[in-house]
Every structure is written in C-alpha cells, then in structure tokens.
C-alpha atoms as a PDB file:
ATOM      1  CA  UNK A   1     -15.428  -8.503  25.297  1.00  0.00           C
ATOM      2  CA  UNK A   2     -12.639 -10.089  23.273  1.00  0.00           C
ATOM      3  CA  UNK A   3     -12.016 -10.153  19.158  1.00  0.00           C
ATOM      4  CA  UNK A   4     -13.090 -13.731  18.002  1.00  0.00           C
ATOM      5  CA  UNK A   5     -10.027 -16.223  16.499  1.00  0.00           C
ATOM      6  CA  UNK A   6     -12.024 -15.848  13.159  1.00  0.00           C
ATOM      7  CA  UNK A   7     -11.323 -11.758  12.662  1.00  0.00           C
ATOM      8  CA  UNK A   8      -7.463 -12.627  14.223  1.00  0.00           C
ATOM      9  CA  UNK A   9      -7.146 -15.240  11.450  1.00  0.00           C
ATOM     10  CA  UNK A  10      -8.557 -12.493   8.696  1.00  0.00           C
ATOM     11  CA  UNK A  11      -5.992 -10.355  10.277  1.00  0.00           C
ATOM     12  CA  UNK A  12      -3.177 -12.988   9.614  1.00  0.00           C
ATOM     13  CA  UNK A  13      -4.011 -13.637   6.771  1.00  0.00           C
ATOM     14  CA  UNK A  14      -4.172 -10.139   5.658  1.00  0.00           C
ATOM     15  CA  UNK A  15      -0.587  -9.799   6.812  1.00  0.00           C
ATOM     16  CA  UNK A  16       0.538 -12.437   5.462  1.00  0.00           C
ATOM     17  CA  UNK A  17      -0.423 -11.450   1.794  1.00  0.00           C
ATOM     18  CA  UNK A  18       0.636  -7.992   2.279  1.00  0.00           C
ATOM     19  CA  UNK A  19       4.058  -9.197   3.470  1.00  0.00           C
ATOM     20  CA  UNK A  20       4.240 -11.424   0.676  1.00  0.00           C
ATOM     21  CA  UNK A  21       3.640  -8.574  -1.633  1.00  0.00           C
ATOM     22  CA  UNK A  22       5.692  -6.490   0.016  1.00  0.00           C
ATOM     23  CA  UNK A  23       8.324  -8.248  -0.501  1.00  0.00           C
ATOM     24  CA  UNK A  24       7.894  -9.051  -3.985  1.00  0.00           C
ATOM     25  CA  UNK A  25       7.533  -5.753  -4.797  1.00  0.00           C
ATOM     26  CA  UNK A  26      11.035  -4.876  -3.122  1.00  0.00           C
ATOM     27  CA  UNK A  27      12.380  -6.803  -5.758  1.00  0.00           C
ATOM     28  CA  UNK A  28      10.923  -4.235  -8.667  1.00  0.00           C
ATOM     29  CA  UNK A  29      12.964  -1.854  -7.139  1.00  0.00           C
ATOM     30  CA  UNK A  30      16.276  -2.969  -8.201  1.00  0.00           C
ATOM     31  CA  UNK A  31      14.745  -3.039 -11.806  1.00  0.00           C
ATOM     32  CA  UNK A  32      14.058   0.223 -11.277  1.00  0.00           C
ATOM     33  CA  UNK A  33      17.219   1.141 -10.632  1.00  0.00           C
ATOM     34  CA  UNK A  34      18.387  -0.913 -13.159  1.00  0.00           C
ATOM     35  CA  UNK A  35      16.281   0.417 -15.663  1.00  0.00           C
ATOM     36  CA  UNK A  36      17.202   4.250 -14.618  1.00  0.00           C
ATOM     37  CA  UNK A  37      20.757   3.426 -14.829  1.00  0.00           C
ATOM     38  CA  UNK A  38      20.680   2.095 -18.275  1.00  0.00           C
ATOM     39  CA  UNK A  39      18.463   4.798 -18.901  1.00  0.00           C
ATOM     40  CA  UNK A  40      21.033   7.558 -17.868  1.00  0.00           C
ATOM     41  CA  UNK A  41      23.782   5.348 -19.530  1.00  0.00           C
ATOM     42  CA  UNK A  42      22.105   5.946 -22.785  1.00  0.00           C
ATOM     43  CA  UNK A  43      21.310   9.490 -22.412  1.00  0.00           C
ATOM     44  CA  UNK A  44      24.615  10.782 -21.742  1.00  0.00           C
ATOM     45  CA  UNK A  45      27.332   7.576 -22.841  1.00  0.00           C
ATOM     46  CA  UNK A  46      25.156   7.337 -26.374  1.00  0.00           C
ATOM     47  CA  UNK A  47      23.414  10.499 -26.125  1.00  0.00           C
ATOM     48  CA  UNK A  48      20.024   9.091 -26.868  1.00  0.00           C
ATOM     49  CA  UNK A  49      17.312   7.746 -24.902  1.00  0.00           C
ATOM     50  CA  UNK A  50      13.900   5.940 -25.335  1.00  0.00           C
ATOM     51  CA  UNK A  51      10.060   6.802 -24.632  1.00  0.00           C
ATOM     52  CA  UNK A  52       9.845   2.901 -23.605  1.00  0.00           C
ATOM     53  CA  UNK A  53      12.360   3.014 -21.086  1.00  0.00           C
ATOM     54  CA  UNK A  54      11.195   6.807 -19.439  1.00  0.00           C
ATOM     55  CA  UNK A  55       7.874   5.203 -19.621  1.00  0.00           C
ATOM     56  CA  UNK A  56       8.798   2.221 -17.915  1.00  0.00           C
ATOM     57  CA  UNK A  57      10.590   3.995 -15.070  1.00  0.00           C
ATOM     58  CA  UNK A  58       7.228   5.781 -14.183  1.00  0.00           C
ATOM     59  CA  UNK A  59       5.100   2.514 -14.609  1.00  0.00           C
ATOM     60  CA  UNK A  60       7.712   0.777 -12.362  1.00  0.00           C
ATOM     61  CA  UNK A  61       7.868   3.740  -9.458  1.00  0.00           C
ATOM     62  CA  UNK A  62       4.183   4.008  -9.308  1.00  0.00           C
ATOM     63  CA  UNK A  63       3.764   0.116  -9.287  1.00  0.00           C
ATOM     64  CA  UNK A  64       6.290   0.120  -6.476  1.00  0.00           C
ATOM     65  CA  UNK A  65       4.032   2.467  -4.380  1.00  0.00           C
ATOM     66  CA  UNK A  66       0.829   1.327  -4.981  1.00  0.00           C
ATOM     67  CA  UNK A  67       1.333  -2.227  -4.785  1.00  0.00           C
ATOM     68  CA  UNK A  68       3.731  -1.367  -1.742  1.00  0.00           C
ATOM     69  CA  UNK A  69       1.151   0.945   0.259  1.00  0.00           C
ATOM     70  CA  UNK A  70      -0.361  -1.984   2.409  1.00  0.00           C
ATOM     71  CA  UNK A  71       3.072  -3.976   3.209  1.00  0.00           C
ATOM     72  CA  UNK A  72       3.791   0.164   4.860  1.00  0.00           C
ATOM     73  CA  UNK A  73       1.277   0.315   6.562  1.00  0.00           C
ATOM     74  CA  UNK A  74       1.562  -3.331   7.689  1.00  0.00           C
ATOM     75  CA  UNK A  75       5.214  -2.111   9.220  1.00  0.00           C
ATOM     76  CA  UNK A  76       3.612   1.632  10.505  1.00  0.00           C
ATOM     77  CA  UNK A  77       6.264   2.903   8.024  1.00  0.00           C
ATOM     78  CA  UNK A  78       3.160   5.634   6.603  1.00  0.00           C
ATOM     79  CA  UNK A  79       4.699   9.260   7.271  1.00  0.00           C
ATOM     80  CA  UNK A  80       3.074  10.965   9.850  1.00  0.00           C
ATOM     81  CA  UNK A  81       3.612  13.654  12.805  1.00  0.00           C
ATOM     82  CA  UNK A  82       4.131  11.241  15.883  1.00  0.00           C
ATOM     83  CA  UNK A  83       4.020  14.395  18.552  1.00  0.00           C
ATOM     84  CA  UNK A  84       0.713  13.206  19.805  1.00  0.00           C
ATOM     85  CA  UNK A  85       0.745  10.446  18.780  1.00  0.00           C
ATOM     86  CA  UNK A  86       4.444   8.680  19.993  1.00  0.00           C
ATOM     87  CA  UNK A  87       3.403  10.026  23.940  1.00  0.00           C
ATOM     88  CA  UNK A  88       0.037   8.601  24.275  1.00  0.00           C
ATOM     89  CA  UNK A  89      -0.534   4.956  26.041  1.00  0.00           C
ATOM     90  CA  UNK A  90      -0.775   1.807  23.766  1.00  0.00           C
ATOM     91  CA  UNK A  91      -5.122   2.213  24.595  1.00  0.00           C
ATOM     92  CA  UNK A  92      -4.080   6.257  23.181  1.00  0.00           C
ATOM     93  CA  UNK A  93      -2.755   4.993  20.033  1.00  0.00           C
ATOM     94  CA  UNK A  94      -5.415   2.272  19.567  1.00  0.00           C
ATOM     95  CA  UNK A  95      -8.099   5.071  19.872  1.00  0.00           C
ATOM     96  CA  UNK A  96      -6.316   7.238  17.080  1.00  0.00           C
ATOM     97  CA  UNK A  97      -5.906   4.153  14.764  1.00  0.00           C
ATOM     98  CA  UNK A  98      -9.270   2.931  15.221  1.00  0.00           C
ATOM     99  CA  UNK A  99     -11.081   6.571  14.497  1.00  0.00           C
ATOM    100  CA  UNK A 100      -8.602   6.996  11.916  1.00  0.00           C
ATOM    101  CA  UNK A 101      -9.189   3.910   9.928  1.00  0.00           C
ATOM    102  CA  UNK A 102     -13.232   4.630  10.293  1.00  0.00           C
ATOM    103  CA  UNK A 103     -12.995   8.460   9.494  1.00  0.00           C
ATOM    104  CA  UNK A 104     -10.094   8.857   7.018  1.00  0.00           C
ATOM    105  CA  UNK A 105      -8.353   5.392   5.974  1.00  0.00           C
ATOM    106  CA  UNK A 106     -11.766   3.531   5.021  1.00  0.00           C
ATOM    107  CA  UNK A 107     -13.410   6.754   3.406  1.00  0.00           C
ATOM    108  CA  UNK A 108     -10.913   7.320   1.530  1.00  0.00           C
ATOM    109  CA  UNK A 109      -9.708   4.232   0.142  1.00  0.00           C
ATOM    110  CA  UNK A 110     -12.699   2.795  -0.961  1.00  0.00           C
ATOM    111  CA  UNK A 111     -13.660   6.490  -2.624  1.00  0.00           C
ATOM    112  CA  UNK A 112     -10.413   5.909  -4.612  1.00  0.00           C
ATOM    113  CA  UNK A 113     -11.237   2.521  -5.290  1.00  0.00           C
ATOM    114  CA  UNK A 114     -14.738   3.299  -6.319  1.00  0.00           C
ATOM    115  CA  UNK A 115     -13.463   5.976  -8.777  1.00  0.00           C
ATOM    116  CA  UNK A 116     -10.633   4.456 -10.618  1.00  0.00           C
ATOM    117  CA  UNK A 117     -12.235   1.495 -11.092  1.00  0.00           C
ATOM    118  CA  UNK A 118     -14.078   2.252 -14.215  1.00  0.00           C
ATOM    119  CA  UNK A 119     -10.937   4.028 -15.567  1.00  0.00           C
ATOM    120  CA  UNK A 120      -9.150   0.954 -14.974  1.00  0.00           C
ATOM    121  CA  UNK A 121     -11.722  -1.316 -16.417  1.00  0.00           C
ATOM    122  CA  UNK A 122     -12.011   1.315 -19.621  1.00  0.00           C
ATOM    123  CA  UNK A 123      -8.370   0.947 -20.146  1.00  0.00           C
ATOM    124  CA  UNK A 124      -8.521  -2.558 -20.038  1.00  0.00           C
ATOM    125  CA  UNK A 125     -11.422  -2.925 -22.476  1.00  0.00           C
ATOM    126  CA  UNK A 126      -9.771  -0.359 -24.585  1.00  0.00           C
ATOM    127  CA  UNK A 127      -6.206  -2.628 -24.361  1.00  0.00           C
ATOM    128  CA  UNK A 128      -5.064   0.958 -23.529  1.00  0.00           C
ATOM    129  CA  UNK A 129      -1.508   1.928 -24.532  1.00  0.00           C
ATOM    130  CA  UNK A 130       1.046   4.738 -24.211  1.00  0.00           C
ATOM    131  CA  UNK A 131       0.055   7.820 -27.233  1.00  0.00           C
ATOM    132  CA  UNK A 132       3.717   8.029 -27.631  1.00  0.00           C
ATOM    133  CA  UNK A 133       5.615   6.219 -30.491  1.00  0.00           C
ATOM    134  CA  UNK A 134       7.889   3.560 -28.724  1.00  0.00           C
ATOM    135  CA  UNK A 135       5.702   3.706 -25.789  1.00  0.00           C
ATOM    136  CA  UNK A 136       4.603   1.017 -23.201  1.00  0.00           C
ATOM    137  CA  UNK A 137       1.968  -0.790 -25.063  1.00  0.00           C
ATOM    138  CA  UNK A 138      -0.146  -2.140 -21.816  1.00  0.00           C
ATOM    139  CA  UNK A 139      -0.617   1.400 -20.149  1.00  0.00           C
ATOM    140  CA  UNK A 140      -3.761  -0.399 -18.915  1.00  0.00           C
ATOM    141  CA  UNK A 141      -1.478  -2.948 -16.412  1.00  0.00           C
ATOM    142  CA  UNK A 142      -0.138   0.373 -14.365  1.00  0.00           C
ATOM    143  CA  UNK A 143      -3.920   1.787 -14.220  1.00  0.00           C
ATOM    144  CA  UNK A 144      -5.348  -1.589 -12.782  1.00  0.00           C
ATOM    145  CA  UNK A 145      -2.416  -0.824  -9.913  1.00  0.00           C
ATOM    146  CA  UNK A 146      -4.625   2.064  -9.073  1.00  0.00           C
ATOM    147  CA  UNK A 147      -7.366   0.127  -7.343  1.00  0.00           C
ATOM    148  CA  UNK A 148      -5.729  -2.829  -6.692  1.00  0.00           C
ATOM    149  CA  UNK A 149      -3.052  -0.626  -4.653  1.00  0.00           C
ATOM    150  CA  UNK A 150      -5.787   1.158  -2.792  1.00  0.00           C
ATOM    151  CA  UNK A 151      -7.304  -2.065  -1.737  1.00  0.00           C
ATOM    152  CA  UNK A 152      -4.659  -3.438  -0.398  1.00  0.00           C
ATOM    153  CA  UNK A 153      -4.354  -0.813   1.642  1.00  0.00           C
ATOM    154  CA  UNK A 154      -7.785  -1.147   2.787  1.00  0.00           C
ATOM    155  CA  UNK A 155      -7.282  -4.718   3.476  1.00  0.00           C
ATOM    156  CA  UNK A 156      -4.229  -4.010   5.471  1.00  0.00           C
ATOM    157  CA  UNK A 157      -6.545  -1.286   7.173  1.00  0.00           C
ATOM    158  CA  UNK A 158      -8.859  -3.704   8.157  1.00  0.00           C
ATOM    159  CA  UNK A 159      -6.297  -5.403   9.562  1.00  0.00           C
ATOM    160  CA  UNK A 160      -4.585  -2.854  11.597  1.00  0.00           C
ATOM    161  CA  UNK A 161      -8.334  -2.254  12.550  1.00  0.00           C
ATOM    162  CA  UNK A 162      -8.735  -5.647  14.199  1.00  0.00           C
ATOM    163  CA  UNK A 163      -5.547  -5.545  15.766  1.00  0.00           C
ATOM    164  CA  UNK A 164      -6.593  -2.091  17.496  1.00  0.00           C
ATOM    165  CA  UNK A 165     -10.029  -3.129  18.433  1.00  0.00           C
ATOM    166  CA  UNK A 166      -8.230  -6.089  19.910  1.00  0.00           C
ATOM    167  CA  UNK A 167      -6.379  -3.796  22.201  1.00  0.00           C
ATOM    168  CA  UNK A 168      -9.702  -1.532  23.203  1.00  0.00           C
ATOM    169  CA  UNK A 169     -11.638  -4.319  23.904  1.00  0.00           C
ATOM    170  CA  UNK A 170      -9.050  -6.313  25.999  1.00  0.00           C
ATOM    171  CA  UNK A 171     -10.002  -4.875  29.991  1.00  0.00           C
ATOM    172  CA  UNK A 172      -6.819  -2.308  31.167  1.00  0.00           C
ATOM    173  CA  UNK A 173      -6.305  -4.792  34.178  1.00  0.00           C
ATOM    174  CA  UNK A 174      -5.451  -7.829  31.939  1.00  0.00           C
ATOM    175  CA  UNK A 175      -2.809  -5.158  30.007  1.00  0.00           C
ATOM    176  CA  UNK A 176      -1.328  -3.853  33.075  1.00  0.00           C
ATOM    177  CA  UNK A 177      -0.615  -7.578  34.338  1.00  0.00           C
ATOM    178  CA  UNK A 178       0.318  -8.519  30.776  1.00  0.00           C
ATOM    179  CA  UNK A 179       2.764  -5.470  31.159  1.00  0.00           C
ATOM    180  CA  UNK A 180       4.230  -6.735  34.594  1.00  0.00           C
ATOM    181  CA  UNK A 181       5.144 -10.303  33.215  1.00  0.00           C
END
C-alpha cells in the first residue's frame, strides 16, 4: 500500500508555506537584534529606556518562535534526546515519528490551539493593548501568534506525518533495493 500523489502534494505544499514562513520570519530576527541594540544603546549611552521598545523585544522573540515552530520542525531542528532515536533504522524512526505525531504532537497542538483561541479572539474584539503607558498598542497581534504558531506546527506535523507513513507503508524490499542503487 502506497501514500496517494494527493496527501504528497498536501505535504508539499505544507512545506512549501512553512519554508516560506520560515524564512520570512528569519528576517524579524535581525530587527530583533536591532531593536535590542538600540535598546541597550539607550539604556546605558542615554541612560533611559522605553516600555515600547522592551515591549517590542518580547512581541518580536515570541513572534519569532511561534511563527518559526513549523519551518523547525520542517528541518528536524526540534530539541530532542537522539540516543534511541539516531541508532534505529529509517522504518525505527518512522515508527517513533508516526506514534509521536498521533500521541503527543497532534494532542497537543490542537489542545493549545483550542484554548488560546478565544483569548486571541477576546483580545482582538477588545483591540487589546499593553496596560503600560508607552506600551505596544496591538498586544492583540502577538496573542493571535499563539494559535496561528501552534497550527503551523500542526500543519507541518501533518506533514512530517505523511512523509513517515510514506516510509511504513513502502514494502522493506523496495527500500533495501532503493538503498543498493
């Protein structure tokens, strides 16, 4: 039994927009960096700083890893402990992936998904901004990041999903010959 081109294309696809998210997002990291140097600048050249910008170094580092989450899993960049893991076969590694994504990756981001939804959506309704004078106005932008992170990352688990079913449902003759090419 083989994986239909239809779920490979979803997987592409999936890919693909991760990557191209990815990618964008590496590009908020140098204004993050830019933003923390002016922000040290200030604090010790002019000895003052600003609620905006230590706001806006927050909003930016936990944009950067929520928006970022599927594009690292999309590379297997995700911290883990590889001691199993790195000596089973490629079938080995397709098993742990594909109980993984159904037990723990799936579970878990749609329960975050499902739960910061309505905060999101409240802070949107609400226009919700930063109770600090010379805060960020549009707190509600880095809250939306919550879900929207999470289901990238669940996207980018269905991906990795396909691409491990792919492997457990391809017979071990047609890898070993595949192997000897």
């Amino acid at each position: 039994m083989r994986i239909g081109p239809f779920f490979k294309t979803i997987a592409a696809k999936i890919d693909a927009c991760n990557d191209w998210i990815g990618r964008l997002v590496s590009w908020v990291v140098v204004l993050l960096v830019a933003v923390v140097f002016i922000d040290v600048v200030m604090r010790y050249a002019a000895n003052t700083s600003f609620v905006f910008t230590q706001e806006l170094e927050w909003h930016l580092f936990g944009f950067i890893f929520l928006m970022g989450a599927g594009y690292t899993l999309l590379f297997d960049q995700h911290v883990r402990v590889d001691v199993v893991y790195q000596r089973l076969s490629d079938r080995g590694q397709a098993w742990i992936n594909v109980l993984g994504c159904i037990f723990l990756l799936f579970p878990g981001t749609l329960l975050i998904i499902y739960t910061s939804f309505g905060f999101a959506w409240e802070a949107f309704l609400f226009m919700e901004g930063s109770p600090n004078p010379g805060g960020i106005p549009l707190r509600f932008i880095i809250k939306s990041c919550v879900p929207l992170g999470f289901a990238l990352l669940l996207f980018q688990g269905v991906s990795m999903f396909i691409r491990n079913l792919t492997i457990l449902l391809t017979p071990p003759s047609v890898d070993k010959e595949k192997g000897s090419r």
